[in-house]
Every structure is written in structure tokens, then in C-alpha cells.
C-alpha atoms as a PDB file:
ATOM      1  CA  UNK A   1      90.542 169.480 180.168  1.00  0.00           C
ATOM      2  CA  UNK A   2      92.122 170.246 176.826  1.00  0.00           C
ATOM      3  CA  UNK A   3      93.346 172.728 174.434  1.00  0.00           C
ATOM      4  CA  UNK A   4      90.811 173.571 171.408  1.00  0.00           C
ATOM      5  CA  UNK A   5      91.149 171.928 168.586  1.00  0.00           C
ATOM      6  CA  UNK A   6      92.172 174.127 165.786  1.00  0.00           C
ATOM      7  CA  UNK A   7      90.001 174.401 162.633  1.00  0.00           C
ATOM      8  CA  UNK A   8      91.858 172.226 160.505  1.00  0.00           C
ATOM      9  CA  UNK A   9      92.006 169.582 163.563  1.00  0.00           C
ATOM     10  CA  UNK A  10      88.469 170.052 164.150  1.00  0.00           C
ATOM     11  CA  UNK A  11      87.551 169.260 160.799  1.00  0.00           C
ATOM     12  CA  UNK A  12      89.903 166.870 160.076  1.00  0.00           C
ATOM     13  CA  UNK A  13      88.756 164.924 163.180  1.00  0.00           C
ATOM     14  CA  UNK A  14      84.948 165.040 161.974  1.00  0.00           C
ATOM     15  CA  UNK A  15      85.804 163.954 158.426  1.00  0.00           C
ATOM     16  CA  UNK A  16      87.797 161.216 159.488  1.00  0.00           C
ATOM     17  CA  UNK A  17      84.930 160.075 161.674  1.00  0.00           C
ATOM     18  CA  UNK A  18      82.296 160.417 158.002  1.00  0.00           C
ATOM     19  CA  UNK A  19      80.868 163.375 158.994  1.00  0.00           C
ATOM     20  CA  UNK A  20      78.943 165.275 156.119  1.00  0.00           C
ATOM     21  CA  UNK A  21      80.833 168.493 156.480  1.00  0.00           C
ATOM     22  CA  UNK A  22      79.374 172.031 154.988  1.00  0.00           C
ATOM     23  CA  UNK A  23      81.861 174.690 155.493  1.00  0.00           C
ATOM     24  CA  UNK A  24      79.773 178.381 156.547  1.00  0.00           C
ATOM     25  CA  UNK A  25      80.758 182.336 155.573  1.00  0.00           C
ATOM     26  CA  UNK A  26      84.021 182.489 157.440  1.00  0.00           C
ATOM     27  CA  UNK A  27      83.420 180.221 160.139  1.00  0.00           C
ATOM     28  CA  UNK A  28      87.135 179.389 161.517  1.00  0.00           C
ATOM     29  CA  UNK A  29      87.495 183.096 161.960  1.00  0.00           C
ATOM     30  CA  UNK A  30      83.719 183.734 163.726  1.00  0.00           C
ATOM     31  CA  UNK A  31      83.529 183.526 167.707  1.00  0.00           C
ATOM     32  CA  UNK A  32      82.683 185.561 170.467  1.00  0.00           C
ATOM     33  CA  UNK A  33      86.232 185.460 171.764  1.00  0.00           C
ATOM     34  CA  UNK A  34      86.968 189.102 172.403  1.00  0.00           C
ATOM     35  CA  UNK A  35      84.102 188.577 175.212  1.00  0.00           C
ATOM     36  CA  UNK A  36      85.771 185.681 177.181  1.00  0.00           C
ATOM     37  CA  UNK A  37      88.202 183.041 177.434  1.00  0.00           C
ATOM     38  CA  UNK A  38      87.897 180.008 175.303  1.00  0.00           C
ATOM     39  CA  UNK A  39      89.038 177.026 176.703  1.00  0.00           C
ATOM     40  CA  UNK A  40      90.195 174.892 178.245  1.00  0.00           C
ATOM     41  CA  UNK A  41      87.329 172.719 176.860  1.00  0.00           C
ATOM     42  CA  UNK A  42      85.853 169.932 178.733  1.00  0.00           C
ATOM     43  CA  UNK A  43      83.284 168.474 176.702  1.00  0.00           C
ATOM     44  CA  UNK A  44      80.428 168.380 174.104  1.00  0.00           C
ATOM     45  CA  UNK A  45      77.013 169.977 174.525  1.00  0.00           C
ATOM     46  CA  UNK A  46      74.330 169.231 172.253  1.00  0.00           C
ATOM     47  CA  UNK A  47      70.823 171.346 172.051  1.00  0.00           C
ATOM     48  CA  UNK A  48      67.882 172.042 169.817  1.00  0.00           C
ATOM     49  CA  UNK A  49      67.052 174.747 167.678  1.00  0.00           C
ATOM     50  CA  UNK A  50      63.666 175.765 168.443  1.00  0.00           C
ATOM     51  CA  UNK A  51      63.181 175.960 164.643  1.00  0.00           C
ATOM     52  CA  UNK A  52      62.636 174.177 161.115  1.00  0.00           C
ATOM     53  CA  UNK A  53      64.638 173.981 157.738  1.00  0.00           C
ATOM     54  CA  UNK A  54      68.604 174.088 157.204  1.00  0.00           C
ATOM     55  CA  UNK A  55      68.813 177.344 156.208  1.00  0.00           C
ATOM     56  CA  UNK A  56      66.988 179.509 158.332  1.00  0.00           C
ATOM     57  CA  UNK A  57      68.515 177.614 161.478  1.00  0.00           C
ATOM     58  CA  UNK A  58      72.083 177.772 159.824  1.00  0.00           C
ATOM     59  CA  UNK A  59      71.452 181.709 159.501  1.00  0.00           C
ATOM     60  CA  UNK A  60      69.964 181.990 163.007  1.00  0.00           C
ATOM     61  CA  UNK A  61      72.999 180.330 164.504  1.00  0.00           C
ATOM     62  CA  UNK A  62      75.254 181.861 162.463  1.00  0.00           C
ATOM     63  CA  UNK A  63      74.020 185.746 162.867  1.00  0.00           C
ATOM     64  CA  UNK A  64      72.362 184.818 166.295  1.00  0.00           C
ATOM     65  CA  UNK A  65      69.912 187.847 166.739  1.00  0.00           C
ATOM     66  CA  UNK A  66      69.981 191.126 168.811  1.00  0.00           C
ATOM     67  CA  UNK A  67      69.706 189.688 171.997  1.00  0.00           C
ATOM     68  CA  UNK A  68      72.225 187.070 171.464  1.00  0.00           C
ATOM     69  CA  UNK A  69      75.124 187.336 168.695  1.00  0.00           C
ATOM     70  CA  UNK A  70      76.167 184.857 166.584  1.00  0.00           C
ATOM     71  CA  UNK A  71      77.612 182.421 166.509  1.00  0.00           C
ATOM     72  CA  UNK A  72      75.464 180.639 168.715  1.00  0.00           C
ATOM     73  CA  UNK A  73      76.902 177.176 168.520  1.00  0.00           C
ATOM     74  CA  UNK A  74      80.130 175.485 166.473  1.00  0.00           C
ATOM     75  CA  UNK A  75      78.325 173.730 163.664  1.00  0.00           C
ATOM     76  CA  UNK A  76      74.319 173.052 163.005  1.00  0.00           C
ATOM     77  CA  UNK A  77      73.206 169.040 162.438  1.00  0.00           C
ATOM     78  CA  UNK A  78      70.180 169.260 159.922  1.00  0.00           C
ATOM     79  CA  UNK A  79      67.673 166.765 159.623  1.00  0.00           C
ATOM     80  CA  UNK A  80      69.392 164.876 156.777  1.00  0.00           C
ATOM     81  CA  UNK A  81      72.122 164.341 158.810  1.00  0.00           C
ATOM     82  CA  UNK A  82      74.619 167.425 157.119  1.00  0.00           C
ATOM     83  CA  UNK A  83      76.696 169.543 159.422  1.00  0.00           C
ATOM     84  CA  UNK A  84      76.555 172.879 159.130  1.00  0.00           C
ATOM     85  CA  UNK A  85      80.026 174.350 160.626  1.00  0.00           C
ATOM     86  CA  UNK A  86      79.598 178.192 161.191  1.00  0.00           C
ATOM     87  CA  UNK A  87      81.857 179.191 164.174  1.00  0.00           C
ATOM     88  CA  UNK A  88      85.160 178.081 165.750  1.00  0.00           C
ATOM     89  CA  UNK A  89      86.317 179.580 169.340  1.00  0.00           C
ATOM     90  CA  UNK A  90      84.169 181.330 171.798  1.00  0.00           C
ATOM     91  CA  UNK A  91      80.329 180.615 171.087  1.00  0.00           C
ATOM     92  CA  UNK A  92      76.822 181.868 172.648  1.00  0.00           C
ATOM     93  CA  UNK A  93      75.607 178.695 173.259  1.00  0.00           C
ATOM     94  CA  UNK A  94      76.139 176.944 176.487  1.00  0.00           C
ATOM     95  CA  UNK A  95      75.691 180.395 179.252  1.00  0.00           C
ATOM     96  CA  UNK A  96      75.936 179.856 182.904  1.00  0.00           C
ATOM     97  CA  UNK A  97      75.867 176.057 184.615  1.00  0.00           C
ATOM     98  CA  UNK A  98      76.112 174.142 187.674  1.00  0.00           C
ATOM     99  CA  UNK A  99      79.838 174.270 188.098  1.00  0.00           C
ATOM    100  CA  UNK A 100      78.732 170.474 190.250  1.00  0.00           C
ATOM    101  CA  UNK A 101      78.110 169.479 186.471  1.00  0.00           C
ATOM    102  CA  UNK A 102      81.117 170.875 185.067  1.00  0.00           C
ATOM    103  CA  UNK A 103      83.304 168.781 187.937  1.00  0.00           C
ATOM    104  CA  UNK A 104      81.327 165.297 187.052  1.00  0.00           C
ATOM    105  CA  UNK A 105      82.286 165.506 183.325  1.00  0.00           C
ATOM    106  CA  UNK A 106      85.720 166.367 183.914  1.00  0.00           C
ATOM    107  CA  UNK A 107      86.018 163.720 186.329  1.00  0.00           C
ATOM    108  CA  UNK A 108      83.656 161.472 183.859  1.00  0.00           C
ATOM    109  CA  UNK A 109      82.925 159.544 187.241  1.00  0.00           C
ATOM    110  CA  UNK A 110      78.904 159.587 186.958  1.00  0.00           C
ATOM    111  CA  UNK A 111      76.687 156.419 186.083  1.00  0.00           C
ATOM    112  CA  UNK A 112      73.379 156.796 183.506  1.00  0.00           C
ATOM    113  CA  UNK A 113      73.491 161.202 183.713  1.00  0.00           C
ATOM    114  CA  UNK A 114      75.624 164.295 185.750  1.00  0.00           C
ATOM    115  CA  UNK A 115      73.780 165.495 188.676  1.00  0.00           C
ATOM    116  CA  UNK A 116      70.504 167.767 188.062  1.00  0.00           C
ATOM    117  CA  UNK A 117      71.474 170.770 188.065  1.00  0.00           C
ATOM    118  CA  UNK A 118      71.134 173.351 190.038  1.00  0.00           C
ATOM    119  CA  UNK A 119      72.556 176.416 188.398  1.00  0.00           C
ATOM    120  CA  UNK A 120      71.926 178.635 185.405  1.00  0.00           C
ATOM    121  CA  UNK A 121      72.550 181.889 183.615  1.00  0.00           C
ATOM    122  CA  UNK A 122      72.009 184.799 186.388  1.00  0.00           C
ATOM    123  CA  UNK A 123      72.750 181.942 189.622  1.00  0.00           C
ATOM    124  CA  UNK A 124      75.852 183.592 192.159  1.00  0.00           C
ATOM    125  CA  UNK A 125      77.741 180.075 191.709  1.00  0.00           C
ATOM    126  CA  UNK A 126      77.262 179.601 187.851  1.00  0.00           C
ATOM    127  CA  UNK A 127      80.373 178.749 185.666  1.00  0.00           C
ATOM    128  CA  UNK A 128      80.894 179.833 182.243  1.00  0.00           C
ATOM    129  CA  UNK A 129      79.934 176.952 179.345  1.00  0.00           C
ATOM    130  CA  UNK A 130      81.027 179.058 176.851  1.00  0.00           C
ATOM    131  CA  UNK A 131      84.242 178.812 177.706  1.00  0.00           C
ATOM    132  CA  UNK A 132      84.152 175.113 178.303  1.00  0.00           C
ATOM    133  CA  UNK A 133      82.147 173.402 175.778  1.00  0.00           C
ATOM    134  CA  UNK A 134      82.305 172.568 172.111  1.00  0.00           C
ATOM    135  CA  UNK A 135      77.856 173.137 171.076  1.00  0.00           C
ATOM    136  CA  UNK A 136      75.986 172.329 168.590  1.00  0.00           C
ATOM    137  CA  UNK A 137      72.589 172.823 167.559  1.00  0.00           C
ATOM    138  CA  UNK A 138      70.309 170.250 165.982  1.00  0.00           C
ATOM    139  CA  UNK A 139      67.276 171.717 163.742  1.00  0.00           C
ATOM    140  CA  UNK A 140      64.132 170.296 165.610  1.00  0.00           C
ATOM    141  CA  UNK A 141      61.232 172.063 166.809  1.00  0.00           C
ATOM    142  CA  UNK A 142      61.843 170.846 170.735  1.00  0.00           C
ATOM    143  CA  UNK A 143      57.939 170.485 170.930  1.00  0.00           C
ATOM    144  CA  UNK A 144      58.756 166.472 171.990  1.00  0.00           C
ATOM    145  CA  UNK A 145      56.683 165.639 168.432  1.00  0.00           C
ATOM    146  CA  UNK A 146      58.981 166.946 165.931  1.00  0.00           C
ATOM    147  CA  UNK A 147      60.777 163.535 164.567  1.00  0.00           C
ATOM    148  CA  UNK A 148      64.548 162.931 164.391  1.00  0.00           C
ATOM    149  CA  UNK A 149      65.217 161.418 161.338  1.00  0.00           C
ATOM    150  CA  UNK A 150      68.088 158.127 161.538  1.00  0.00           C
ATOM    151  CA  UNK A 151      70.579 160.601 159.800  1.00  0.00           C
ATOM    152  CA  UNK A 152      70.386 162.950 162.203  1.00  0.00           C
ATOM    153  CA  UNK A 153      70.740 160.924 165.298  1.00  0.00           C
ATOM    154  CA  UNK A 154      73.419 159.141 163.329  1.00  0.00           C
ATOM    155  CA  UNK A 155      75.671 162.670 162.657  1.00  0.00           C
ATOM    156  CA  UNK A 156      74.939 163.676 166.457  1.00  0.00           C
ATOM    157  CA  UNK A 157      76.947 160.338 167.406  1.00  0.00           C
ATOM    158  CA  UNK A 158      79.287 161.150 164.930  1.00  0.00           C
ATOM    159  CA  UNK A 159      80.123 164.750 165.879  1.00  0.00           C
ATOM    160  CA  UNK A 160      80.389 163.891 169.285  1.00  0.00           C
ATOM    161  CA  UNK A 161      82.341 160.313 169.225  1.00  0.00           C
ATOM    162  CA  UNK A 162      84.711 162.977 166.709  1.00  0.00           C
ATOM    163  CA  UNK A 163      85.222 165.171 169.197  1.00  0.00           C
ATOM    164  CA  UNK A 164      85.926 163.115 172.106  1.00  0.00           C
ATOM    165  CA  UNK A 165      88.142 160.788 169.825  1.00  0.00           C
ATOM    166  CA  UNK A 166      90.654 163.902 168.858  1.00  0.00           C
ATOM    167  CA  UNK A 167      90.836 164.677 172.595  1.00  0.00           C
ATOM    168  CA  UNK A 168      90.734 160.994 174.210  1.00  0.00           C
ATOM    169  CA  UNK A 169      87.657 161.738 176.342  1.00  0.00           C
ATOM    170  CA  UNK A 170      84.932 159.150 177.079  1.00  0.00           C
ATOM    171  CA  UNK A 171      81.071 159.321 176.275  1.00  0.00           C
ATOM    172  CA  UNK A 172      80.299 160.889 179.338  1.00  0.00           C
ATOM    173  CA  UNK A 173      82.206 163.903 178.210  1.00  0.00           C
ATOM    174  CA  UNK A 174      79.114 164.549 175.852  1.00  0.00           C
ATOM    175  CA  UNK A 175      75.976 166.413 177.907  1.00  0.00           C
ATOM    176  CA  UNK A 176      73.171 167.691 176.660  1.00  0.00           C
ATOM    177  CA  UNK A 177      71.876 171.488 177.248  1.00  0.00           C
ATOM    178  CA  UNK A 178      69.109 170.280 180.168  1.00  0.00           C
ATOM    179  CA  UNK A 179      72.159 168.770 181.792  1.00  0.00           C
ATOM    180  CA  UNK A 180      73.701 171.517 182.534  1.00  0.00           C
ATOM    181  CA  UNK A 181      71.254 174.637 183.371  1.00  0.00           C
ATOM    182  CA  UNK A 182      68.391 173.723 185.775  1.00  0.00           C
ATOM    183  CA  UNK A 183      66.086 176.179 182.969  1.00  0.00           C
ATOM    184  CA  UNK A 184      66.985 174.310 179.883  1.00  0.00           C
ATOM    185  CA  UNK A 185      65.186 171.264 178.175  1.00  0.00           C
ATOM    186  CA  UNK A 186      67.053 170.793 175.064  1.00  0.00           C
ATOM    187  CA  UNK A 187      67.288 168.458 173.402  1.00  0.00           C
ATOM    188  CA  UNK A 188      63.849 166.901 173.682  1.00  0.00           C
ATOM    189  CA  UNK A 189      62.605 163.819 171.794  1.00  0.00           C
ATOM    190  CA  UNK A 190      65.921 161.356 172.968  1.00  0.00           C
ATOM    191  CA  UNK A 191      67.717 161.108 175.688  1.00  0.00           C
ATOM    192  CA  UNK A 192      71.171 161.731 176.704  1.00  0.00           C
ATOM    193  CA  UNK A 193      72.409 158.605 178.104  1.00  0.00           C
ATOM    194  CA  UNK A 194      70.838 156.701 175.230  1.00  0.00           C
ATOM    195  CA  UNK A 195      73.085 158.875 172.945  1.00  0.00           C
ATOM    196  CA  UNK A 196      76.266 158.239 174.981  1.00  0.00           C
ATOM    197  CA  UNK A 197      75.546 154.661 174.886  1.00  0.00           C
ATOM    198  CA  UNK A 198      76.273 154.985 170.935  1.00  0.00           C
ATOM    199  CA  UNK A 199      78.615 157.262 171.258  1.00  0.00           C
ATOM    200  CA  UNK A 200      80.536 154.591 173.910  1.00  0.00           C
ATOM    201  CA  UNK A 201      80.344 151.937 170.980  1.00  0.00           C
ATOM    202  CA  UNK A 202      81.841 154.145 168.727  1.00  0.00           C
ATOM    203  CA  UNK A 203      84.667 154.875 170.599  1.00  0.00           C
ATOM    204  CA  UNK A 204      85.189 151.343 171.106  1.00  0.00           C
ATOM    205  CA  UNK A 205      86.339 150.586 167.500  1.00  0.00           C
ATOM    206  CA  UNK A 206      88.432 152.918 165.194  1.00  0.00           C
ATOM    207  CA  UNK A 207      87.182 155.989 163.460  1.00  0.00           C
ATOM    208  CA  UNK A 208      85.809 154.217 160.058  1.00  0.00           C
ATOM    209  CA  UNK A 209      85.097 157.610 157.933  1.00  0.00           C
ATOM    210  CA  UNK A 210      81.951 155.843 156.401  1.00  0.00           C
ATOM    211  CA  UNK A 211      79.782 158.089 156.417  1.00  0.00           C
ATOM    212  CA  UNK A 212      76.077 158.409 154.657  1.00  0.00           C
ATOM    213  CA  UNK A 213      77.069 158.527 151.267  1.00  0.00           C
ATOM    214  CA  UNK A 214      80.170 159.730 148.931  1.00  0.00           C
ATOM    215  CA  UNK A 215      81.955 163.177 148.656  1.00  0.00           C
ATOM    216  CA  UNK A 216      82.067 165.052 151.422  1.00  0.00           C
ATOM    217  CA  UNK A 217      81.627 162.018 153.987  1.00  0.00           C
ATOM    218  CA  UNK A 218      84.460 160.132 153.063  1.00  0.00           C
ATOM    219  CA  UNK A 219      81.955 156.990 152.639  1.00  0.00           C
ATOM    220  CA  UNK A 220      80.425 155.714 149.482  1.00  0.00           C
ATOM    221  CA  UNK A 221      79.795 157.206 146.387  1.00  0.00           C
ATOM    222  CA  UNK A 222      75.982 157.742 145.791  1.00  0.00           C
ATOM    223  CA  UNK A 223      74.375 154.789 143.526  1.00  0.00           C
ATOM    224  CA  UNK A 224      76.713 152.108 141.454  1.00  0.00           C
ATOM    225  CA  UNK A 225      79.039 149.500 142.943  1.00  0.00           C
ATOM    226  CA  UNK A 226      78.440 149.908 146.549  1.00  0.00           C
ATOM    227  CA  UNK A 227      81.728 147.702 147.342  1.00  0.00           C
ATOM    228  CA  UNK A 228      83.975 150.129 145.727  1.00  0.00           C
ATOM    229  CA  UNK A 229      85.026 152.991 148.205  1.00  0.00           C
ATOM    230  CA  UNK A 230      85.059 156.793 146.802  1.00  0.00           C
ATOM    231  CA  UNK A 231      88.730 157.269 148.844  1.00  0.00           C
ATOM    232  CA  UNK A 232      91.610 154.902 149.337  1.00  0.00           C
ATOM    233  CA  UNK A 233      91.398 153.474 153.263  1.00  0.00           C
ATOM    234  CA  UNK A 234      94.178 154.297 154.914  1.00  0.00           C
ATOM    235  CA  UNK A 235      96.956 151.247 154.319  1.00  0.00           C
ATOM    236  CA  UNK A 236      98.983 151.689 157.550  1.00  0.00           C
ATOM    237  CA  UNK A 237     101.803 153.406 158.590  1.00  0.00           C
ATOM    238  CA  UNK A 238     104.362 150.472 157.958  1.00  0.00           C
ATOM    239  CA  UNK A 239     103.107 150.963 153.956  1.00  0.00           C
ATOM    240  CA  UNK A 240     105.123 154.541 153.594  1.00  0.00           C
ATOM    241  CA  UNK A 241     108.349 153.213 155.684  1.00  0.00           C
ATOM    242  CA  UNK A 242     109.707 150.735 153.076  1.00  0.00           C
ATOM    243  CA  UNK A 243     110.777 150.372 149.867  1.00  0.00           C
ATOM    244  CA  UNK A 244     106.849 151.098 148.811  1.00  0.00           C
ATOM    245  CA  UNK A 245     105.906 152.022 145.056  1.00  0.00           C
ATOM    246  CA  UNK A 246     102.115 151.790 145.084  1.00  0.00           C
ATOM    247  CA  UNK A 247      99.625 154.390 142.645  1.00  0.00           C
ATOM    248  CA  UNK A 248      98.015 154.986 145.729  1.00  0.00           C
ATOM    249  CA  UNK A 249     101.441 156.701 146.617  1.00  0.00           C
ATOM    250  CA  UNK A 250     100.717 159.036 143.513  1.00  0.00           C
ATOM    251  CA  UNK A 251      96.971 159.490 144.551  1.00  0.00           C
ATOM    252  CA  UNK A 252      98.333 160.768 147.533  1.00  0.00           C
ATOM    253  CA  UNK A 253     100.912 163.250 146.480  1.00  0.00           C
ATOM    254  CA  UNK A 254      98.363 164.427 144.086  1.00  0.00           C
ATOM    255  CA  UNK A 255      96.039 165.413 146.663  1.00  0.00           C
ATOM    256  CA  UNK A 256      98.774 166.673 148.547  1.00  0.00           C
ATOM    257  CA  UNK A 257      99.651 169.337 145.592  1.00  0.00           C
ATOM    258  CA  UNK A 258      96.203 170.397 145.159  1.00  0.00           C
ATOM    259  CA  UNK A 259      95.825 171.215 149.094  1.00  0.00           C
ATOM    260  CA  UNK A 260      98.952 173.412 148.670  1.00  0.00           C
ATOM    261  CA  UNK A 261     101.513 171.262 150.733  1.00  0.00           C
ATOM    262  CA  UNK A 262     103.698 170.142 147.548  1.00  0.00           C
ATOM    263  CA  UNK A 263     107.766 169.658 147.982  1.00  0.00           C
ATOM    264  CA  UNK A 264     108.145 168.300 144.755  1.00  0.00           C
ATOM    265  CA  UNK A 265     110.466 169.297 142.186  1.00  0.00           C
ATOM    266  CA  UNK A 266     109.684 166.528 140.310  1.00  0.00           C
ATOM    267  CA  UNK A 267     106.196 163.730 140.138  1.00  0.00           C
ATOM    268  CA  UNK A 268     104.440 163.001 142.223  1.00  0.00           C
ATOM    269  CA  UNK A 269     105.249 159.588 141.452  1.00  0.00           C
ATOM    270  CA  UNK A 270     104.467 155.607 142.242  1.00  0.00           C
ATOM    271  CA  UNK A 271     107.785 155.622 144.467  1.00  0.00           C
ATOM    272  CA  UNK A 272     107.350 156.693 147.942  1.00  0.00           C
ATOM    273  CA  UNK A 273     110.235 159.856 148.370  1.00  0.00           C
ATOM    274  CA  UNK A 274     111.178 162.247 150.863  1.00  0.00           C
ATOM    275  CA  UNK A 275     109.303 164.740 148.685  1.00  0.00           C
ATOM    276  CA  UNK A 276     106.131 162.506 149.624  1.00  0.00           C
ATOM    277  CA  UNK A 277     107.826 162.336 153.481  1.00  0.00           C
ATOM    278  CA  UNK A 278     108.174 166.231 153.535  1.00  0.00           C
ATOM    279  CA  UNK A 279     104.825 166.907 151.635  1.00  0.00           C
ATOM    280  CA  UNK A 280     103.256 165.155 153.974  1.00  0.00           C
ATOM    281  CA  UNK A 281     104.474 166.768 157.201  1.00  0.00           C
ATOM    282  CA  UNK A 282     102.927 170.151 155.655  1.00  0.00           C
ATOM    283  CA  UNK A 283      99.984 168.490 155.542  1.00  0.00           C
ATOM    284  CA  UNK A 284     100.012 167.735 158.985  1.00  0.00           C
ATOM    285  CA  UNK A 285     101.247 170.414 159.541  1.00  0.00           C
ATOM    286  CA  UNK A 286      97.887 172.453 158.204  1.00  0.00           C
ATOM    287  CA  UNK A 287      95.705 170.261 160.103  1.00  0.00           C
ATOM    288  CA  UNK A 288      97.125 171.323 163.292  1.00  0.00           C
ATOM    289  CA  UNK A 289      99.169 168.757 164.296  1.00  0.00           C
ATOM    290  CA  UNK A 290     102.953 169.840 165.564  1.00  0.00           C
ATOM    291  CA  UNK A 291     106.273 168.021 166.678  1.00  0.00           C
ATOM    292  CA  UNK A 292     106.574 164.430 166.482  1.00  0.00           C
ATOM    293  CA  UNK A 293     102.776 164.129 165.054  1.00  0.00           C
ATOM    294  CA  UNK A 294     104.093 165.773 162.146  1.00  0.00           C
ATOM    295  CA  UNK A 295     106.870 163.515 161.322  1.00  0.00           C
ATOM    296  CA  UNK A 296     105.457 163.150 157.544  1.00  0.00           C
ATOM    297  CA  UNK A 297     104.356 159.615 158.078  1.00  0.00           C
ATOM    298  CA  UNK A 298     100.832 159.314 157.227  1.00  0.00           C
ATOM    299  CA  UNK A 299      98.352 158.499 159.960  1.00  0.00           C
ATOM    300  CA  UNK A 300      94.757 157.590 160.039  1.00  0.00           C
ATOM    301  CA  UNK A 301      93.202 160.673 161.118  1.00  0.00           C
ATOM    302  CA  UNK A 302      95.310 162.837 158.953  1.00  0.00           C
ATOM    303  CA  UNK A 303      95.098 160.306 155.753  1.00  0.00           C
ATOM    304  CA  UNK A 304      91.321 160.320 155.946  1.00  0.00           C
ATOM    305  CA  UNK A 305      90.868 164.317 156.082  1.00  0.00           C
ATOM    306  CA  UNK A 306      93.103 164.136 152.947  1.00  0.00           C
ATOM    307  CA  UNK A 307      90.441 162.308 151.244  1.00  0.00           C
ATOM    308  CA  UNK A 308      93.055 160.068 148.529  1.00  0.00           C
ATOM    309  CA  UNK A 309      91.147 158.835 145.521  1.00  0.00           C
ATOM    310  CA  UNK A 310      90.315 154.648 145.284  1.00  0.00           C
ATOM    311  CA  UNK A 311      92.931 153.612 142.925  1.00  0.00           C
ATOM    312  CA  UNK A 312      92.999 149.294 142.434  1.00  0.00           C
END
């Protein structure tokens, strides 16, 4: 059980996990949330599209259609691995479950998968998903023959080890859409438990931000000197609590103006300051985080969402 993450969290937690993020049409401000309750969220449910090509599933999910009103899902993972965020809050994606489901990923008690379900949309003792789970839909046919490409799989595990990371769940807080409504088969062509198995190993070592390539991803820059990163890893706490006068310090203040979060009157400079200090806590600040997480001291998930240029 958690709060939602707020938009800046959300993507600052994907980014920092090298995530190939696409920002949609006014997606932090596009949910369904004047129809129901949004949170507390439990977990992360991933489905299938039913359909081919980025674009035409990214406007599908974001418009939905008259049946069903967008958005239908939080963000859209295209076969190239690229995910396509296009709501935040309330989203017509998950319907009506077995609430015996909802209890077993809470819990995270089960073994290889949650109980078959025995619930859906329309069932007297269905719970609300909506409400409950973060969704996204991944652009495949669900005909059991359409591929799914490396990159793909590879941003599923991504998005969900993200996800869980930023809240401190386990794997088995990621389900897929046939786990949860007795009607559903999505998403066909892998299995579940085989995905939480990667998403397990993930956990088990620290968000890297490599992603599949430069910009965006946070990983490496697209042809040339694969051993030279595109953004400076982040060089620990303890590096910004001395006496520290490093260009990576100016790298970061940089990057700090540009996002808008500048207490400068003077530099940025070499010398870390308690301009740099205060800067910093705005940034935080914008991401979401509040309190003692925003104390202005850089950490790892908020360093690698600021995305500091390699200096040597």
C-alpha cells in the first residue's frame, strides 16, 4: 500500500532506472480521477495492446475510444523498447478483479503466480484496479505469434523494477492483466513469473540508469567511445559534504539553472556552496520528494533524473 508517486517522482524513478522516456500531450495532468479514487496503489499491472505501431497504440491509449476514455494505461512500451508516458492518476486500464488477488500482492506471500482468479468487471465481489494499480500497455498483437523484441522485454523489467524500487515493493508486486480478471489473457507470448524473476534480479543490485543507448536513457551515447558515459554517475553523497571543488560540481549547478531550481547570485562554480546545497533541495523539491529527503544533498535517484553532463 502506498501513496502515488507524483509525476516528477514517477519519472524521476524510471529515468534513474534507464528508461527511454517520451513525454505525451499533457500527460501529468490526464486521468480519469473525477470518476474514482486513486490510490492507495498496490502494484504494477502490465497488458497488451491488441494493436501494431507506436503511434496508433500511443493515440489509442491516450484518447481511449467511446466506450472506454482515455487514458487507458500510465505509459505505452513500444517494440523498440521507448516508453510512451500519456497519463498520471486514475486510468481505464485495470477494471474489476478478484479482490483474493488484490490481498496476495499486498501481502506478496504467493510462490511462482497469485491465485486464478475468480473475479472480473460486472462480478458482486470485484474490487476496483483502477484505483490500485500503476498499467501499462505493451504494443503487441496478443495473437501468441506477434514477437517481443529484447528491448521491449528489457523496458517492461525496467518500468516495473522502477516502480517497485521508488515504493520498496518486491517482484511479486508486478501482475499481469490475466492475473487479475478471470476474462483477461494479456499479456500473451511470456509469462509473468518469468518476468518477475528479472525483475527480482534487478532489485537485487542498485538502479544503474544504463539504459539502451544515450539521451533520454541516461546510458550511452549512440556510436563512438562506448566507455565514456553521456552523464556523470552519481559520486556519492560524502562527495558534496566536504571541502569538494570538482567541475562536476559546476556540471551540476548548471543543470540545476536550466531546470529552473537556481539560488545563485553568483557561478555556478567548481566549489561546492550553499547556493549548490539550496539549489539542490529545489530540485528535490520538484521531483516530489519533501522533508528530510530534500535536505539538498544529492542522492542517487534524484542525481540521475538530473541527468549531469560527463565532465573528466
Amino acid at each position: 500500500m502506498a501513496t502515488p508517486l507524483t509525476a516528477d517522482r514517477l519519472l524521476a524513478a524510471l529515468r534513474a532506472e534507464g528508461v527511454d522516456v517520451v513525454e505525451h500531450e499533457a500527460w501529468r495532468t490526464h486521468n480519469r480521477n473525477h470518476k474514482g479514487a486513486w490510490g492507495p496503489v498496490h502494484g504494477v499491472m502490465i497488458h497488451h495492446t491488441v494493436s501494431s505501431g507506436s503511434a496508433a497504440s500511443v493515440e489509442l491509449c491516450h484518447r481511449g475510444h467511446a466506450t472506454l476514455p482515455g487514458p487507458l494505461c500510465h505509459g505505452v512500451i513500444d517494440k523498440a523498447g521507448t516508453v510512451h508516458l500519456v497519463g498520471n492518476g486514475r486510468a481505464n486500464h485495470a477494471g474489476g478483479g478478484d479482490p483474493a488477488v488484490l490481498e496476495r500482492v499486498i501481502a506478496e506471500d504467493y510462490g511462482d503466480r497469485p491465485p486464478a482468479p475468480r473475479e472480473h468487471d460486472g462480478s458482486a465481489g470485484a474490487v476496483d484496479g483502477n484505483a490500485r494499480f500503476y498499467g501499462f500497455e505493451c504494443v503487441n498483437l496478443g495473437d501468441g505469434e506477434d514477437p517481443w523484441p529484447a528491448a521491449q522485454l528489457d523496458a517492461i523489467e525496467r518500468v516495473s523494477a522502477a516502480i517497485c524500487r521508488a515504493h520498496g515493493w518486491g517482484a511479486r508486486s508486478v501482475v499481469g492483466h490475466l492475473e487479475w480478471s478471470d476474462w483477461k489473457v494479456d499479456p500473451r507470448g511470456f509469462t509473468m513469473p518469468s518476468l518477475r524473476e528479472r525483475v527480482a534480479a534487478r532489485l537485487r543490485a542498485p538502479a544503474s540508469g544504463a539504459g539502451k543507448g544515450g539521451g533520454t536513457s541516461g546510458g550511452r551515447p549512440a556510436g563512438g567511445d562506448v566507455s565514456t558515459p553521456s552523464h556523470h554517475p552519481f559520486p556519492g553523497a560524502a562527495f558534496f559534504t566536504g571541502r569538494t571543488s570538482s567541475p562536476v560540481i559546476t556540471a551540476m549547478g548548471r543543470r540545476l539553472v536550466a531546470e529552473g531550481c537556481s539560488a545563485y547570485s553568483v557561478g555556478p562554480g567548481p566549489r561546492w556552496t550553499e547556493a549548490d546545497r539550496r539549489s539542490y533541495a529545489a530540485w528535490q523539491r520538484k521531483l516530489g520528494f519533501r522533508g528530510g529527503d530534500a535536505d539538498g544533498v544529492p542522492g542517487r535517484t534524484s542525481w540521475n533524473a538530473l541527468k549531469v553532463p560527463y565532465t573528466k
